[in-house]
Structures are given as C-alpha cells and as structure tokens.
C-alpha atoms as a PDB file:
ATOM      1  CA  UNK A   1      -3.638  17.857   2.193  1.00  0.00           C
ATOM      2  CA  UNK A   2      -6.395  15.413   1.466  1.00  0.00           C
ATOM      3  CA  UNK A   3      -7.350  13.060   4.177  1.00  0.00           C
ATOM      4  CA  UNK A   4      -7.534   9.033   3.073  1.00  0.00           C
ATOM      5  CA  UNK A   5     -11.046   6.928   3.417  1.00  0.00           C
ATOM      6  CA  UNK A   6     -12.493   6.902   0.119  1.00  0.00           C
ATOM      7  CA  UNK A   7     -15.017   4.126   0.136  1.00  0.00           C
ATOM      8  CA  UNK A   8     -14.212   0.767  -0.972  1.00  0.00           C
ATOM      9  CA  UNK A   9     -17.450   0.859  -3.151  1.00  0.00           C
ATOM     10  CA  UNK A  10     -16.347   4.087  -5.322  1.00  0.00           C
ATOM     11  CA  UNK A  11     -13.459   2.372  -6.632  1.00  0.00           C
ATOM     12  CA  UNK A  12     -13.745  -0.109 -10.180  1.00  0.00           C
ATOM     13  CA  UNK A  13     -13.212  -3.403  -9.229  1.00  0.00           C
ATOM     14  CA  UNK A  14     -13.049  -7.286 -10.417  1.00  0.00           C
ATOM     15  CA  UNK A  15     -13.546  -9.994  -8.180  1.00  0.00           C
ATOM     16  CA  UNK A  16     -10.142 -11.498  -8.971  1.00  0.00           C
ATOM     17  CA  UNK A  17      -8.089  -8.241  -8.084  1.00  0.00           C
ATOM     18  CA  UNK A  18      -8.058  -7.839  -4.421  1.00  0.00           C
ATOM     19  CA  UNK A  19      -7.838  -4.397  -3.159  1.00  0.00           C
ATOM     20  CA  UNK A  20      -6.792  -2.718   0.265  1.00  0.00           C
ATOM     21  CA  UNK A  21      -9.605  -2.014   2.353  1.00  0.00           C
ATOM     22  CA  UNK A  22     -11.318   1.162   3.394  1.00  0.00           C
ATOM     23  CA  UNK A  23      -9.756   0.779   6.729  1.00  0.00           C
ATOM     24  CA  UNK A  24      -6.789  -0.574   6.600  1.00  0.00           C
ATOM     25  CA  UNK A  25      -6.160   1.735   3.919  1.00  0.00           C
ATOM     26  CA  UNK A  26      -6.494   4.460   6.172  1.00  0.00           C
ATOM     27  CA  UNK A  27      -3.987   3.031   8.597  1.00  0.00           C
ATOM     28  CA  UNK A  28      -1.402   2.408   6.307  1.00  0.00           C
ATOM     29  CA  UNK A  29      -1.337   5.696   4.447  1.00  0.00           C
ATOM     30  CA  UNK A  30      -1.222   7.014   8.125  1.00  0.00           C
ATOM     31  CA  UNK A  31       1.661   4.882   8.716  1.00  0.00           C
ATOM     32  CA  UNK A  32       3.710   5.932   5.694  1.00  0.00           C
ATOM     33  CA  UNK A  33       3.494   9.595   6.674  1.00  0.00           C
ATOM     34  CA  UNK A  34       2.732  10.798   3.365  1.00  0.00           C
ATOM     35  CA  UNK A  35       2.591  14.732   3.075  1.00  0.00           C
ATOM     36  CA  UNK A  36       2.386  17.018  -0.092  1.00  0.00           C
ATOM     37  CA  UNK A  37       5.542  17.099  -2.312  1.00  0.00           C
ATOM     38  CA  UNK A  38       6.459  13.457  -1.129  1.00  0.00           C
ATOM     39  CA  UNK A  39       7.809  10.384  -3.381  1.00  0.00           C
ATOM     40  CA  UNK A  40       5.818   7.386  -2.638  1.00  0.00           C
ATOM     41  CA  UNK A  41       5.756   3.628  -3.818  1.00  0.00           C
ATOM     42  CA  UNK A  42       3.201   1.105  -3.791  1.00  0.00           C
ATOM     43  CA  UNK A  43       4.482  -2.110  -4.095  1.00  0.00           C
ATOM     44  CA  UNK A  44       1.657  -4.657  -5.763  1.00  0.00           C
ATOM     45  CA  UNK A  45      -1.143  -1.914  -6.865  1.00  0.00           C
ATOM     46  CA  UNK A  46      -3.953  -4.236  -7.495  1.00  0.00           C
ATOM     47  CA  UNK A  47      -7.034  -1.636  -8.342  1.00  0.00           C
ATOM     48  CA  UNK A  48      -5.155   0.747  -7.321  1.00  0.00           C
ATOM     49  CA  UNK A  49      -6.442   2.289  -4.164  1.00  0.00           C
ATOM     50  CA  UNK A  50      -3.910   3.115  -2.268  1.00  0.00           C
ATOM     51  CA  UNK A  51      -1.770   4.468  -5.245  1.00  0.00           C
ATOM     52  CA  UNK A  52      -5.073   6.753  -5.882  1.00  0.00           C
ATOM     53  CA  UNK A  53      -5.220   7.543  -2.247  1.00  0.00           C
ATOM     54  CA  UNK A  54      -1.163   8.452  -2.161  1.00  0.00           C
ATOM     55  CA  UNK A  55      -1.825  10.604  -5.129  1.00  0.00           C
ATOM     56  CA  UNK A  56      -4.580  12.741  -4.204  1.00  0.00           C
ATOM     57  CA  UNK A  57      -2.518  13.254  -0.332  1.00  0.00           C
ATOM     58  CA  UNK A  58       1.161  13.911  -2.163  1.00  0.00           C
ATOM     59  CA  UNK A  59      -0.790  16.377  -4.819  1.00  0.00           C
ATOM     60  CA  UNK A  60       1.174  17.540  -7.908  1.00  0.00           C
ATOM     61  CA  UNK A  61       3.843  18.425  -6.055  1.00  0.00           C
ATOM     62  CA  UNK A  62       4.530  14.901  -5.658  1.00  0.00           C
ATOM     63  CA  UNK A  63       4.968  11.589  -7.298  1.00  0.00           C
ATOM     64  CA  UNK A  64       3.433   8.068  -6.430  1.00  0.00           C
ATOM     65  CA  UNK A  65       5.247   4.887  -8.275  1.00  0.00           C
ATOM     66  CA  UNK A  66       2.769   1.945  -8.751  1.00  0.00           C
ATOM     67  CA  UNK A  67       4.202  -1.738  -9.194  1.00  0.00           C
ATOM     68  CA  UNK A  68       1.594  -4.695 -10.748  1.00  0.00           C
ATOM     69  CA  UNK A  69       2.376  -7.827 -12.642  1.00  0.00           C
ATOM     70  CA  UNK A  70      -0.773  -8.650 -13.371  1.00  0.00           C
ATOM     71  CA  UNK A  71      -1.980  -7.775 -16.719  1.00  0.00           C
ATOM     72  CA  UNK A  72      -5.948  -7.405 -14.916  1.00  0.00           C
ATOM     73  CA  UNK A  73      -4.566  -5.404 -11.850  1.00  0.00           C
ATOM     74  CA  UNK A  74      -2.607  -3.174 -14.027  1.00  0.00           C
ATOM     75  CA  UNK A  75      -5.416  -1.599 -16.346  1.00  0.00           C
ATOM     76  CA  UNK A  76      -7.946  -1.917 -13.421  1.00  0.00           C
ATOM     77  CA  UNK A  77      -5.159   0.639 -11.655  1.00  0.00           C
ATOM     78  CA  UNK A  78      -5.009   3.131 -14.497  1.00  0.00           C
ATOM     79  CA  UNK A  79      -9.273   2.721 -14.883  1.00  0.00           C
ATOM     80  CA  UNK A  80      -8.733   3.520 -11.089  1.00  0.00           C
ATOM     81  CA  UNK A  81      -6.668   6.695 -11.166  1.00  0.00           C
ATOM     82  CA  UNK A  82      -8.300   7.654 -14.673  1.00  0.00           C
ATOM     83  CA  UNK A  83     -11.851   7.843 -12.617  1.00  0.00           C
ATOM     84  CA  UNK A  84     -10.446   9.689  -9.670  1.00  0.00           C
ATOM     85  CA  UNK A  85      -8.682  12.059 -11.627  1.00  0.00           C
ATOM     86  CA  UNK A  86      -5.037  11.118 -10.213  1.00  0.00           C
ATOM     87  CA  UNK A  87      -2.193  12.234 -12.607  1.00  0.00           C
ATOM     88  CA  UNK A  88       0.903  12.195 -11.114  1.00  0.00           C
ATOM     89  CA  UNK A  89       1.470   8.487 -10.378  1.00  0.00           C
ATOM     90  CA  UNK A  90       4.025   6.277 -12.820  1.00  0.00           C
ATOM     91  CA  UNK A  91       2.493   2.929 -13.042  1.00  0.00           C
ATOM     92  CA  UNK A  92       5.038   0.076 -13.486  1.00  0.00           C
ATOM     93  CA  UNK A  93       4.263  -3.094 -15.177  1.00  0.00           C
ATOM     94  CA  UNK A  94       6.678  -5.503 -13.419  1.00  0.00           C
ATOM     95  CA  UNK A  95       7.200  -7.860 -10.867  1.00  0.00           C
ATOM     96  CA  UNK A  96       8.755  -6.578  -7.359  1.00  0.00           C
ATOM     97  CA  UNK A  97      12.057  -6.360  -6.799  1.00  0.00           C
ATOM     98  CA  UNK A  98      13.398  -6.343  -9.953  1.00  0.00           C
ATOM     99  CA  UNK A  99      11.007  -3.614 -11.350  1.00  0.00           C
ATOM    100  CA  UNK A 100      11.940  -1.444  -8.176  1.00  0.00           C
ATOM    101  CA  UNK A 101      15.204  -0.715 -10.298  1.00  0.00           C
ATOM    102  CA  UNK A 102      13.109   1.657 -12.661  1.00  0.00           C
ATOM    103  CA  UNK A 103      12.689   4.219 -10.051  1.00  0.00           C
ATOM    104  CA  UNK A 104      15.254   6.804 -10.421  1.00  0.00           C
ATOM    105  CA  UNK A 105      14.650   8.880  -7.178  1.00  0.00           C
ATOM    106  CA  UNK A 106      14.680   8.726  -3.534  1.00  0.00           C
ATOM    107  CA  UNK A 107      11.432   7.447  -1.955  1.00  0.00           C
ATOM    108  CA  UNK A 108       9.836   8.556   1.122  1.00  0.00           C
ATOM    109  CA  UNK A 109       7.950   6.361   1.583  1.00  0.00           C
ATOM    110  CA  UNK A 110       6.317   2.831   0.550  1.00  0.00           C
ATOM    111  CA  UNK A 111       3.661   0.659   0.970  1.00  0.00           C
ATOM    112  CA  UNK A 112       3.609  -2.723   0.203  1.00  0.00           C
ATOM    113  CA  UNK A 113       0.267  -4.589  -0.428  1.00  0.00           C
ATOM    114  CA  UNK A 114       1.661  -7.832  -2.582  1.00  0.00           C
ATOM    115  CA  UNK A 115       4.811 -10.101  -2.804  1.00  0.00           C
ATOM    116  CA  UNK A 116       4.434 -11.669   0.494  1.00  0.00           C
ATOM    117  CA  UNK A 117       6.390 -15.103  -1.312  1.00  0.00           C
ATOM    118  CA  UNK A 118       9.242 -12.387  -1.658  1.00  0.00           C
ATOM    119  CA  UNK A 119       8.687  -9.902   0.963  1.00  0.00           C
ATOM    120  CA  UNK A 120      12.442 -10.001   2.166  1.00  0.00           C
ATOM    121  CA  UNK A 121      14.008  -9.698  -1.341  1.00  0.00           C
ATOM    122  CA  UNK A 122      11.250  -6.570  -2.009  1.00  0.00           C
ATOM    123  CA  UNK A 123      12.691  -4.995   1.554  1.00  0.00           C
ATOM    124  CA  UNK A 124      16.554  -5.181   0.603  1.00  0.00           C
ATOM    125  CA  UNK A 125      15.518  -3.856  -2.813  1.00  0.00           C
ATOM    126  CA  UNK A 126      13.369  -0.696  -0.998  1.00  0.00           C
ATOM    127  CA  UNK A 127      16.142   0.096   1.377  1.00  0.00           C
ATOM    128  CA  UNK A 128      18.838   1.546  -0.792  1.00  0.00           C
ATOM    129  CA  UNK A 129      15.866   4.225  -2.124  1.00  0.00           C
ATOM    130  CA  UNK A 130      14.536   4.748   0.621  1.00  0.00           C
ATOM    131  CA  UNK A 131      15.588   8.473   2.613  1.00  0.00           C
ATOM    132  CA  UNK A 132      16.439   8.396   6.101  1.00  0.00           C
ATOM    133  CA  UNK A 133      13.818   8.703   8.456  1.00  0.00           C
ATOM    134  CA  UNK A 134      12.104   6.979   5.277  1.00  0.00           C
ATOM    135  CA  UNK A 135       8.960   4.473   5.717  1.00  0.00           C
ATOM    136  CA  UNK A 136       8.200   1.334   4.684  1.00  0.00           C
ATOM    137  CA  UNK A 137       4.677  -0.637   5.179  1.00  0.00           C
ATOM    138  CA  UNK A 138       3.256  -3.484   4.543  1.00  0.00           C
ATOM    139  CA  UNK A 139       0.081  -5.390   5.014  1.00  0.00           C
ATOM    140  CA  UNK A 140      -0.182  -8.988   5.498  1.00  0.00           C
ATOM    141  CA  UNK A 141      -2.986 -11.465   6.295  1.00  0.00           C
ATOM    142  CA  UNK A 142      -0.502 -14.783   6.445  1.00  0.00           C
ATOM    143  CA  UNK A 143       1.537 -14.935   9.569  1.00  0.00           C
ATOM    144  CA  UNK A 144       4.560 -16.000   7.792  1.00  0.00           C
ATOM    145  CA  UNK A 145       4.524 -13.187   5.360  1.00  0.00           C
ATOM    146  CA  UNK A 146       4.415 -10.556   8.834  1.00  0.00           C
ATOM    147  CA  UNK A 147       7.131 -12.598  10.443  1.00  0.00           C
ATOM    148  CA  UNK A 148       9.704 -12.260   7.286  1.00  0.00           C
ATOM    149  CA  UNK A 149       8.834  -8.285   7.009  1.00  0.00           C
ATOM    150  CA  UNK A 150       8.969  -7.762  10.377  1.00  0.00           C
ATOM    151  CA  UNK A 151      12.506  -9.806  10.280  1.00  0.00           C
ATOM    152  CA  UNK A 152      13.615  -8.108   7.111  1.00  0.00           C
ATOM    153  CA  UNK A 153      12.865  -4.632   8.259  1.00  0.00           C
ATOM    154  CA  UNK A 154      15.045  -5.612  12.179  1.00  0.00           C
ATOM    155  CA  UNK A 155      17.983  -7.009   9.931  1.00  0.00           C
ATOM    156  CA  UNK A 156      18.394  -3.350   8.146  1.00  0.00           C
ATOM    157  CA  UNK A 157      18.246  -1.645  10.846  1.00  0.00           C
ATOM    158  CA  UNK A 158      14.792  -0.317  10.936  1.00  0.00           C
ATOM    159  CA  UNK A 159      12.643   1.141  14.213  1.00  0.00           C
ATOM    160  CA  UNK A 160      10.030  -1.472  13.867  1.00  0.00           C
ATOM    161  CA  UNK A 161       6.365  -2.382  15.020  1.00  0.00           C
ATOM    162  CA  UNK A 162       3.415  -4.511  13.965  1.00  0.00           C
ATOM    163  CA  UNK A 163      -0.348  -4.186  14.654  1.00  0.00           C
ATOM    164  CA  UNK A 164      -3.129  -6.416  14.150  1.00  0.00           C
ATOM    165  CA  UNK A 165      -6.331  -5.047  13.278  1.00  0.00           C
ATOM    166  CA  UNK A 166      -9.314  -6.534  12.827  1.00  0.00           C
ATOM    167  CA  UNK A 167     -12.516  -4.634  11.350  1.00  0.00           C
ATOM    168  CA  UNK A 168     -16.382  -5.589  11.934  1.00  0.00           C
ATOM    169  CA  UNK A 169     -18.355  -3.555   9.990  1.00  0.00           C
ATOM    170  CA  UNK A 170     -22.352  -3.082  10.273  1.00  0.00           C
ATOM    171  CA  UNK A 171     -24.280  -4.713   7.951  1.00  0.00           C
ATOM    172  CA  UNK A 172     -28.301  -3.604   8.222  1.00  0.00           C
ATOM    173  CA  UNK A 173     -31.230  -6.590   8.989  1.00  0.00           C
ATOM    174  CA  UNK A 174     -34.416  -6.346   9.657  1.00  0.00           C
ATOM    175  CA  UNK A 175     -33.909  -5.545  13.358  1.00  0.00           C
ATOM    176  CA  UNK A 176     -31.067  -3.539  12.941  1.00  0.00           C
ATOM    177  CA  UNK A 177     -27.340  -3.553  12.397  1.00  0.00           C
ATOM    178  CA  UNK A 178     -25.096  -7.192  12.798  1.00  0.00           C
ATOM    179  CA  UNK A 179     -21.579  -6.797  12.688  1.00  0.00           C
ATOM    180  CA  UNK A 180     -19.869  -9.335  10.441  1.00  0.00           C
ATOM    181  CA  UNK A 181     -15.544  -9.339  10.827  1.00  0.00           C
ATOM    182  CA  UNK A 182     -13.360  -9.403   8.471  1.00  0.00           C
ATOM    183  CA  UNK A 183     -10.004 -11.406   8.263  1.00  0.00           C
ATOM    184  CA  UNK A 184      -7.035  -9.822  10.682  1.00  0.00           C
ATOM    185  CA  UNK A 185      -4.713  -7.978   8.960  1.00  0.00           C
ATOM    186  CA  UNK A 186      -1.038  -7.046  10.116  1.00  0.00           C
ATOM    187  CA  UNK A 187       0.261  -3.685   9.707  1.00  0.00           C
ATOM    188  CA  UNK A 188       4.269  -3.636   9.970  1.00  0.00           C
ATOM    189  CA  UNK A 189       6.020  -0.595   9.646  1.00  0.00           C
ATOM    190  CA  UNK A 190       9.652   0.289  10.027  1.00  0.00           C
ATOM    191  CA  UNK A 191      11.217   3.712   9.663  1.00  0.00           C
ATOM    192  CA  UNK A 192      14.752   4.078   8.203  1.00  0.00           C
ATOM    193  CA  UNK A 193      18.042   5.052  10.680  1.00  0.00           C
END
C-alpha cells in the first residue's frame, strides 16, 4: 500500500480550483481508512488530489468515484490522474447528492472536500452506500459547514469526532526559515454502526 503526501506542487493546478492540501490530505486519507481493494468516494474533486491519492492507496484492486460540477475542476481532475498515472477512478460530472445516485456499489469509504451549502443533504445521500463500520470525512474551513456535518453524521447514528488543525509551514529568508499559517481546517469523521 502506498502511503499519502504527494506534494502540493506536483499536482496541475489553476488558481480558481482549490485543492486539498499536502497535509490535511494526509489526515483525511488517514481518517477514511483506505486499504487496497477498497471502494472510495470523493465528494467535490477539485484537481483531484485526493481522488489521485485514494487511487494510488486502493490500487487496481480497487475503485475511487470522483464527484465535480465544475466544468474547470473536472478536466483539471482527469489532467490530474492522467499525469499520475491513476486508472481506476470513475469521475462523475455532477453536482452532490443527486449525482451520488450513479454509484452502483457499496462504499467504504468517503471523503468530502465540497458542498458545505449542502453538507447534510450529501450525508443522508452517503449513508445508504455506505458499509458498516464505513467512513465518512469531510473537511471544512467555515464553522457552520463543521457544525451541520458534525450534526448530520450524530443524527444517523455515526461514532463521531472533529479536529482542528492548523499548519505553519517554513518558508526560507535571508536569515533562515519564518513560518507563515495557514487557515484552520476541521476534520470531522464519523464511522457507520
């Protein structure tokens, strides 16, 4: 199995598509318990890292679903998984929920990175593909979008936490290294009964 943390920089990107950071990346994926042979959605791909990330840990064995609704986000994910090689991912042109309807199998797991306006109606749709013992994350930056997951995910019945992080990274001066943040970012994860 492949380990996640490919660096932000080696993936295609526009400035308009936002992507799922290095770190937080790595976090999530750790979340969802992925593991080779498993089903995995990601829920508003954007370029596409964490579907290429999800692909390259499942292998060929498994299969990664990709949602996007943007026209941009969608071709920058299949530039994304072209680049890195990643062929066993479905990528779904669609709006979440109602494109969640196309997948035809039981998920193990599912991340989702977009749809915080309709992060409640994106949960109920999840649940009823989702195996037991089953994962579903999300990230959020808006406090109102990790209050309606986390309340989603405790109305279905799911063992559920949340986790801020928030990531400084180094960035080299003339005198050495200054660590500049970056915005907080919630983590919620629930796991199916």
């Amino acid at each position: 199995m492949r380990v996640p943390g490919i660096p932000d920089e080696e993936f295609i990107r526009e400035e308009k598509i936002p992507m799922t950071k290095e770190e937080i990346r790595v976090l999530a994926l750790s979340k969802a318990r992925l593991f080779t042979g498993a089903r995995f959605l990601d829920v508003g791909s954007g370029t596409g890292s964490v579907t290429v990330e999800a692909g390259l840990i499942v292998g060929d064995e498994g299969r990664v679903y990709a949602i996007e609704k943007d026209d941009l986000a969608y071709n920058l994910t299949l530039k994304n998984l072209q680049k890195f090689n990643v062929k066993n991912v479905v990528v779904i042109k669609g709006e979440a929920p109602d494109a969640i309807s196309e997948i035809n199998e039981q998920l193990d797991s599912v991340f989702i990175g977009g749809g915080s306006e309709r992060i409640r109606e994106i949960i109920n749709a999840i649940d009823p593909k989702l195996k037991k013992g089953g994962r579903i994350v999300a990230d959020a930056i808006l406090l109102e979008t990790a209050v309606n997951a986390t309340n989603a995910l405790l109305e279905l019945g799911y063992k559920t936490e949340i986790i801020e992080i928030i990531v400084a990274k180094g960035m080299k001066t003339s005198k050495g290294y200054a660590m500049i943040s970056r915005n907080p970012v919630f983590i919620i994860y629930g796991e199916k009964a």
